[in-house]
Structures are given as C-alpha cells and as structure tokens.
C-alpha atoms as a PDB file:
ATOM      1  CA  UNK A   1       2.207  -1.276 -38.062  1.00  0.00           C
ATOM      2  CA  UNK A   2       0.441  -2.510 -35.186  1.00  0.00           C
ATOM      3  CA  UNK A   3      -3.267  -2.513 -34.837  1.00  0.00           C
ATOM      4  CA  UNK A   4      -5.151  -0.320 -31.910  1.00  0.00           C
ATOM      5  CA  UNK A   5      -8.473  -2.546 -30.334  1.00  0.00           C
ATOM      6  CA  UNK A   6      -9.781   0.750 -29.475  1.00  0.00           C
ATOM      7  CA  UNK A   7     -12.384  -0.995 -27.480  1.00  0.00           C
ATOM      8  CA  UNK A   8      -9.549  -3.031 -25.448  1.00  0.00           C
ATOM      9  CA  UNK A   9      -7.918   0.849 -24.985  1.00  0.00           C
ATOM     10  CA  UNK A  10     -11.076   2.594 -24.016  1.00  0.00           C
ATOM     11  CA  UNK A  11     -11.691  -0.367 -21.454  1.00  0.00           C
ATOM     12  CA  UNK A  12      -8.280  -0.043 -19.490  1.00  0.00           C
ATOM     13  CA  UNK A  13      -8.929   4.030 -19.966  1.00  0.00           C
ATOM     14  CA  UNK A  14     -11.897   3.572 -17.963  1.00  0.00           C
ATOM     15  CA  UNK A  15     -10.670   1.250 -15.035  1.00  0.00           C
ATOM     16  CA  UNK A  16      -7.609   4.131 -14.759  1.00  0.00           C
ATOM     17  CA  UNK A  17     -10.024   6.257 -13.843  1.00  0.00           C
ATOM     18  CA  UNK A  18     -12.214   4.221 -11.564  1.00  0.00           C
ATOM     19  CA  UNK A  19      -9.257   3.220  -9.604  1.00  0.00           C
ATOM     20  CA  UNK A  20      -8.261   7.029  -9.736  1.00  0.00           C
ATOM     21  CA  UNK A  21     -11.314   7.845  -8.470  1.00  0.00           C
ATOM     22  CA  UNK A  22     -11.555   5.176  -5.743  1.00  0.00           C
ATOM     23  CA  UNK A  23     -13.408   2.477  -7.571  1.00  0.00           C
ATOM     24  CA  UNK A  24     -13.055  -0.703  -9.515  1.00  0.00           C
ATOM     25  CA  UNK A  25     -15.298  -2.546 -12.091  1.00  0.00           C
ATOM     26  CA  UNK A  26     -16.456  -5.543 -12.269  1.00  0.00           C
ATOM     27  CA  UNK A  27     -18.871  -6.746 -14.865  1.00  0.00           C
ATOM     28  CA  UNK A  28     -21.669  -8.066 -13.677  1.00  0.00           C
ATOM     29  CA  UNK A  29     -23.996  -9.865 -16.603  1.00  0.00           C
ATOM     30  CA  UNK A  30     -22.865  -7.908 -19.132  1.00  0.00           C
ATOM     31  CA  UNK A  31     -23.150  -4.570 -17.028  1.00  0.00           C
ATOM     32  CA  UNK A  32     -19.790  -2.328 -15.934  1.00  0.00           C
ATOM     33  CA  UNK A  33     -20.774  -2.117 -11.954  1.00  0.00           C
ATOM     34  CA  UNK A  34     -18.752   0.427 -10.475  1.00  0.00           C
ATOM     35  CA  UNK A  35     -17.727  -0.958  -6.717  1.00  0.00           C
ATOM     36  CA  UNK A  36     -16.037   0.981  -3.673  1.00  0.00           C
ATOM     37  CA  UNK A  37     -12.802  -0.058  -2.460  1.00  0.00           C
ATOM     38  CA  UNK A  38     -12.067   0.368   1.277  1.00  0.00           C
ATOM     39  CA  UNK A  39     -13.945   3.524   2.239  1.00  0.00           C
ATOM     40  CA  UNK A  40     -12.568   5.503   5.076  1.00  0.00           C
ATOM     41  CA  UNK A  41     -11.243   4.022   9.236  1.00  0.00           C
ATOM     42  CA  UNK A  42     -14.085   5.554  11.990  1.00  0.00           C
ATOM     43  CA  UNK A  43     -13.217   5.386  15.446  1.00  0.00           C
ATOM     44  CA  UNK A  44     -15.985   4.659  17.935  1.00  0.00           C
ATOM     45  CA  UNK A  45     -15.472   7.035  20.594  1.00  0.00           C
ATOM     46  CA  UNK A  46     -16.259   5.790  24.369  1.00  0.00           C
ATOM     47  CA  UNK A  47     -18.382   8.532  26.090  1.00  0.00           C
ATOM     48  CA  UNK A  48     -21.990   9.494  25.978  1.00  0.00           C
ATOM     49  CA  UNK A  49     -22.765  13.145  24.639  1.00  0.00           C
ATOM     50  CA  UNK A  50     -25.541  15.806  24.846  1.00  0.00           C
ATOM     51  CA  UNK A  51     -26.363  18.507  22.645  1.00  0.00           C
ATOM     52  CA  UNK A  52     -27.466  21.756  24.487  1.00  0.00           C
ATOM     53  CA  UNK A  53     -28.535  24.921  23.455  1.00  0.00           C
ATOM     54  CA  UNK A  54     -28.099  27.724  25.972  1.00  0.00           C
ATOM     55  CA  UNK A  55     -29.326  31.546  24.889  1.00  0.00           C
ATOM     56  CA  UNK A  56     -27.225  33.461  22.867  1.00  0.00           C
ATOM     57  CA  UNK A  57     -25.724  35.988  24.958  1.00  0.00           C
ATOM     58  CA  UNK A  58     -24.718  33.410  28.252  1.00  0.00           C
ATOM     59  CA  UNK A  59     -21.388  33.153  28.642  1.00  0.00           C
ATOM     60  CA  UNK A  60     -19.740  29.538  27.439  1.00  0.00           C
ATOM     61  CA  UNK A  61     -19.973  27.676  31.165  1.00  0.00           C
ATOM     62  CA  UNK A  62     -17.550  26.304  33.005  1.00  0.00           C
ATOM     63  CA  UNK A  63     -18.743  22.808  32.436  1.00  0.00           C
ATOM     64  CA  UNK A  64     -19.242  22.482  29.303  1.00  0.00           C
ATOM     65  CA  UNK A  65     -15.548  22.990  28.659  1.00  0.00           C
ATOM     66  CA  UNK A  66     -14.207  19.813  31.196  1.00  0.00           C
ATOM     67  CA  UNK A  67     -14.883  17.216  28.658  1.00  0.00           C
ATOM     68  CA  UNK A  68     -12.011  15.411  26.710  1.00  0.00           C
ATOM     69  CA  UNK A  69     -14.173  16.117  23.198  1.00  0.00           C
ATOM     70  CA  UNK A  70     -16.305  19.389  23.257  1.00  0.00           C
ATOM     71  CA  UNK A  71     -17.764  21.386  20.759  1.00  0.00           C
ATOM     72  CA  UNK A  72     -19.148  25.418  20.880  1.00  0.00           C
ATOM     73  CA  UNK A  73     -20.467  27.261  18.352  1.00  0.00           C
ATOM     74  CA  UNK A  74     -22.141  30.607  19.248  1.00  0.00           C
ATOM     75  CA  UNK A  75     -24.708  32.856  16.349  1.00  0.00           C
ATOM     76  CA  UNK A  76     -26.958  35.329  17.093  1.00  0.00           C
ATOM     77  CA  UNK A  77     -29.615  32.607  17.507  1.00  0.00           C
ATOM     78  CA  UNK A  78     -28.334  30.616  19.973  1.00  0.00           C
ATOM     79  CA  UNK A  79     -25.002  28.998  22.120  1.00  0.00           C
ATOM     80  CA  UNK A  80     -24.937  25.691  20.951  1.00  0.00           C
ATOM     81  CA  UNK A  81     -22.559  22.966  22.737  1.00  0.00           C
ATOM     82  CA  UNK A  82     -21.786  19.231  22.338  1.00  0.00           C
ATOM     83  CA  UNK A  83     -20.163  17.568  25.416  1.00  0.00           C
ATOM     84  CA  UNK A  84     -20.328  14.841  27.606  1.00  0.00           C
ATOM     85  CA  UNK A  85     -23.537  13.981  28.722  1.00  0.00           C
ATOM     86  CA  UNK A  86     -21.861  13.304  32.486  1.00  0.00           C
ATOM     87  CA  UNK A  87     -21.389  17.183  32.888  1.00  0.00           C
ATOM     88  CA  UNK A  88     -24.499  18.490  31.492  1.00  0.00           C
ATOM     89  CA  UNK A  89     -26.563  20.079  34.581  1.00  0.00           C
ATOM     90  CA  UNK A  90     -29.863  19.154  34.586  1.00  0.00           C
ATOM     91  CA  UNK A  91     -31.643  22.562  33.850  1.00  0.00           C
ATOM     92  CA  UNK A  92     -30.054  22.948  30.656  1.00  0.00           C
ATOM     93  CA  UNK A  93     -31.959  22.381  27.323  1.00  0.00           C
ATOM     94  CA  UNK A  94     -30.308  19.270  26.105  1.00  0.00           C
ATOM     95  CA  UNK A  95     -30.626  16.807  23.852  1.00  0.00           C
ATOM     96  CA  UNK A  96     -29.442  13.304  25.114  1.00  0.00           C
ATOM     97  CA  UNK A  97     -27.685   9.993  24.548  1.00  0.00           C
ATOM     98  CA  UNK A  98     -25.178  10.535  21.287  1.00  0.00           C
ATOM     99  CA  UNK A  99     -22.502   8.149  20.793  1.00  0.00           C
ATOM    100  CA  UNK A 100     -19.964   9.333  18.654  1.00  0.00           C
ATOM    101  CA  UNK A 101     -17.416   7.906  15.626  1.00  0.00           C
ATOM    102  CA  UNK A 102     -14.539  10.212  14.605  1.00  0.00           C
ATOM    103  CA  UNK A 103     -13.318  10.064  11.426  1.00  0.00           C
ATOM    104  CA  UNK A 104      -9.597   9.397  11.047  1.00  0.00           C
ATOM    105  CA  UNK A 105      -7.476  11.966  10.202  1.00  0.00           C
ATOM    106  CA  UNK A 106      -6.226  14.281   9.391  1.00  0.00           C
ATOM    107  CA  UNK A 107      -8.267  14.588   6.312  1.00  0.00           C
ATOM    108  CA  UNK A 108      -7.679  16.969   3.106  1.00  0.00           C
ATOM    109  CA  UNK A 109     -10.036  20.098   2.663  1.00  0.00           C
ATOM    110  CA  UNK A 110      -9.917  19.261  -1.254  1.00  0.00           C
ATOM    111  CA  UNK A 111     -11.452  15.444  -0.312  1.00  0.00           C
ATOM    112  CA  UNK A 112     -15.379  15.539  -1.898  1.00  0.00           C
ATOM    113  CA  UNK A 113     -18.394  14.046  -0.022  1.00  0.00           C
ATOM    114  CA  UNK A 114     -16.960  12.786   2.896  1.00  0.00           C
ATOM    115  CA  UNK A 115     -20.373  13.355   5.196  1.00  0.00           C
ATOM    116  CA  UNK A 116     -22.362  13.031   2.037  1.00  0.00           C
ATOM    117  CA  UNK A 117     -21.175   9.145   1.345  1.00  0.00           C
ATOM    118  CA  UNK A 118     -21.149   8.820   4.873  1.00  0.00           C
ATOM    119  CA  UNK A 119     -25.154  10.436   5.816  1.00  0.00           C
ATOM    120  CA  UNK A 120     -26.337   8.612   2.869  1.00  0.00           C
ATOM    121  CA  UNK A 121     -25.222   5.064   3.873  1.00  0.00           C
ATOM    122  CA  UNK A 122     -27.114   6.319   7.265  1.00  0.00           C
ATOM    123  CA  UNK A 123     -30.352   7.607   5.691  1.00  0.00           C
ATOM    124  CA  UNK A 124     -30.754   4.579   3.967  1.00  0.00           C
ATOM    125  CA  UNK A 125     -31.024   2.697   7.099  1.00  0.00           C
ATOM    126  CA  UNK A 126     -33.051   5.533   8.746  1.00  0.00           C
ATOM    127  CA  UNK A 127     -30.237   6.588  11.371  1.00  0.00           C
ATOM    128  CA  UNK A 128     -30.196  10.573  11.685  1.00  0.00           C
ATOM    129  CA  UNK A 129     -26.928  11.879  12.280  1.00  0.00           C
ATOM    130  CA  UNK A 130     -25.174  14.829  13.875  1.00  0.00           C
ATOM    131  CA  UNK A 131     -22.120  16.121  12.189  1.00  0.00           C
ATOM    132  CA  UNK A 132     -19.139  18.492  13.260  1.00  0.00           C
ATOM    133  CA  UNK A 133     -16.460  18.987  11.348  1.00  0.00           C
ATOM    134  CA  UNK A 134     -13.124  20.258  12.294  1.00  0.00           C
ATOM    135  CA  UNK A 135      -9.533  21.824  10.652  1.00  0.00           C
ATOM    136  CA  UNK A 136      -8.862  18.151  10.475  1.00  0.00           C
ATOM    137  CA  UNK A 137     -11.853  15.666  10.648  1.00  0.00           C
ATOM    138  CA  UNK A 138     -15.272  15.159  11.086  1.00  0.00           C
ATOM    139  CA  UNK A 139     -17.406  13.919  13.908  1.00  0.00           C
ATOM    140  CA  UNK A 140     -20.705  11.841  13.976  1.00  0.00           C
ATOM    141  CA  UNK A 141     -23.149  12.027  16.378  1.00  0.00           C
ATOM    142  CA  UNK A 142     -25.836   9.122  16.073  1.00  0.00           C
ATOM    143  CA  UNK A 143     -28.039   8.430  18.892  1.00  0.00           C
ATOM    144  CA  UNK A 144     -27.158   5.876  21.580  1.00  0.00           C
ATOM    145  CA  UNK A 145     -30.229   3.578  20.487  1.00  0.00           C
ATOM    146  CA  UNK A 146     -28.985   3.405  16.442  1.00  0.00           C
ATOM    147  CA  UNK A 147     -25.268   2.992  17.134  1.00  0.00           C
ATOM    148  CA  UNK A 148     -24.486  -0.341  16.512  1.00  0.00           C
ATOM    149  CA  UNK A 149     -27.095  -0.307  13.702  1.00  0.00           C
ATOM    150  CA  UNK A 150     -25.005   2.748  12.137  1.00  0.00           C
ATOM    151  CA  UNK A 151     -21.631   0.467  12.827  1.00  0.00           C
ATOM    152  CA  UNK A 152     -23.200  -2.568  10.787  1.00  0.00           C
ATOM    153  CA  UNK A 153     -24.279  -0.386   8.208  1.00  0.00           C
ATOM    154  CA  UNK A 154     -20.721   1.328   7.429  1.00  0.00           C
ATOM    155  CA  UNK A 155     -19.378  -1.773   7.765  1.00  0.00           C
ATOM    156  CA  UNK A 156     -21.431  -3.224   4.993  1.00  0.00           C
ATOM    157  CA  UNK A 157     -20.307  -0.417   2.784  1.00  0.00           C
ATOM    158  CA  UNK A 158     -16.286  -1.143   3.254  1.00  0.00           C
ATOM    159  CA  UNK A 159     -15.819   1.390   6.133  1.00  0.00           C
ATOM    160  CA  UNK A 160     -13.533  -0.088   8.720  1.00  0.00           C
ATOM    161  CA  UNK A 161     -14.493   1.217  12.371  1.00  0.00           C
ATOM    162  CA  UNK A 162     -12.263   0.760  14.881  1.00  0.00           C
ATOM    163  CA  UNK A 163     -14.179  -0.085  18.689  1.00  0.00           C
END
C-alpha cells in the first residue's frame, strides 16, 4: 500500500484553491505569499466629465443627454448627472475635470469586490474615486489631475489598462 505525505497533499490542496480563487503562491523565506494573477483590462476613456447636481424635481435637460457616456440618477434629494464636461452650461452646480476608465465587460453580478480591489489599490495612493456601475460594468471617475497616477498604480497591481 502506498504511503499518503499528507503534508505534500495538503500543499497541492491549497494551491487548487488559490488558483481557484485567482491567486498563486509562492514562498517567500519560508512564508506562503499569496500573489494576484492578472487582475482585470480598464479602458481609459477619451473625454473630460462633470458631475452636476440639479434640484430634484427639474426635468433631466436636454444637454445632459448628448454625450456618448452619460449617467442620471434622480432621489428625492437631488438629480444627479455625469456627462461630458463640453456640454455642461455654466450655471449648473458641477463638479469638474473627471477622466474616466471603464471596466471591461460584460462582467458577472456573482463576481466579489470588483470596486473594492479596485478603490483600495486607489486609496492607498490617495486618489478618490467616483464609481457607477451598470447591468454590465463599472465606471471610474478619478479626477483629471490623479489620472495617470491612478493608471501607474493599477498597473503595478497586474491590471492591464488599455489607452
């Protein structure tokens, strides 16, 4: 009968599940370091956006909707929309300068901490995001001034971002 190294077992047990879970080990002086593999493709989009808020009850204008990316969402608080900056008037309340990177897609509603990996890799670096998410991917909004900061950083971290 042959003999089980239950230690040799457990190891490949554990590396099954790292790999399942999107990670491999590597022992690093004596220590199992779990590592990322290739995290998810970003695409840089080209236009400048604003973030406006508009009262509540105003009907969603006319401009806000001649944009190739837009966003609206409406609550009893406020109309909020994200568009490009180019066709903001300038008596709205807006906030200024976003770039944006969409994340490739379509993506799975059972996928776990997609913004959270994502926000943290950017809060570590001090760059405050802006997220909208979609039926089939999200969107992040960085400010113009931290963009290529944000694009180094995700880099670093195994996120491939297409210009």
């Amino acid at each position: 009968m042959p003999t089980i190294n239950f230690e040799k077992k457990k190891e490949m047990l554990v590396k099954e599940r790292n790999e399942y879970q999107g990670f491999f080990s590597v022992k690093e002086e004596g220590a199992n370091v779990r590592m990322p593999k290739k995290q998810l493709t970003m695409k840089a989009m080209n236009e400048t956006y604003g973030v406006c808020r508009l009262d509540h009850h105003q009907p969603v204008p006319d401009w806000a909707k001649d944009s190739g990316f837009y966003s609206i969402t409406r609550t009893i608080e406020e109309l909020s929309i994200v568009c490009s900056q180019a066709n903001i008037p300038d008596h709205v309340k807006c906030e200024k300068d976003w770039k944006m990177l969409k994340v490739e897609g379509p993506l799975d509603f059972s996928l776990i901490g997609i913004l959270s990996s994502i926000s943290t890799v950017l809060a570590q670096r001090k760059i405050s995001i802006f997220a909208i998410s979609t039926f089939d991917t999200d969107y992040i909004l960085l400010k113009s001034k931290d963009f290529d900061n944000a694009i180094q950083a995700l880099t670093n971290e195994g996120y491939e971002i297409i210009v």
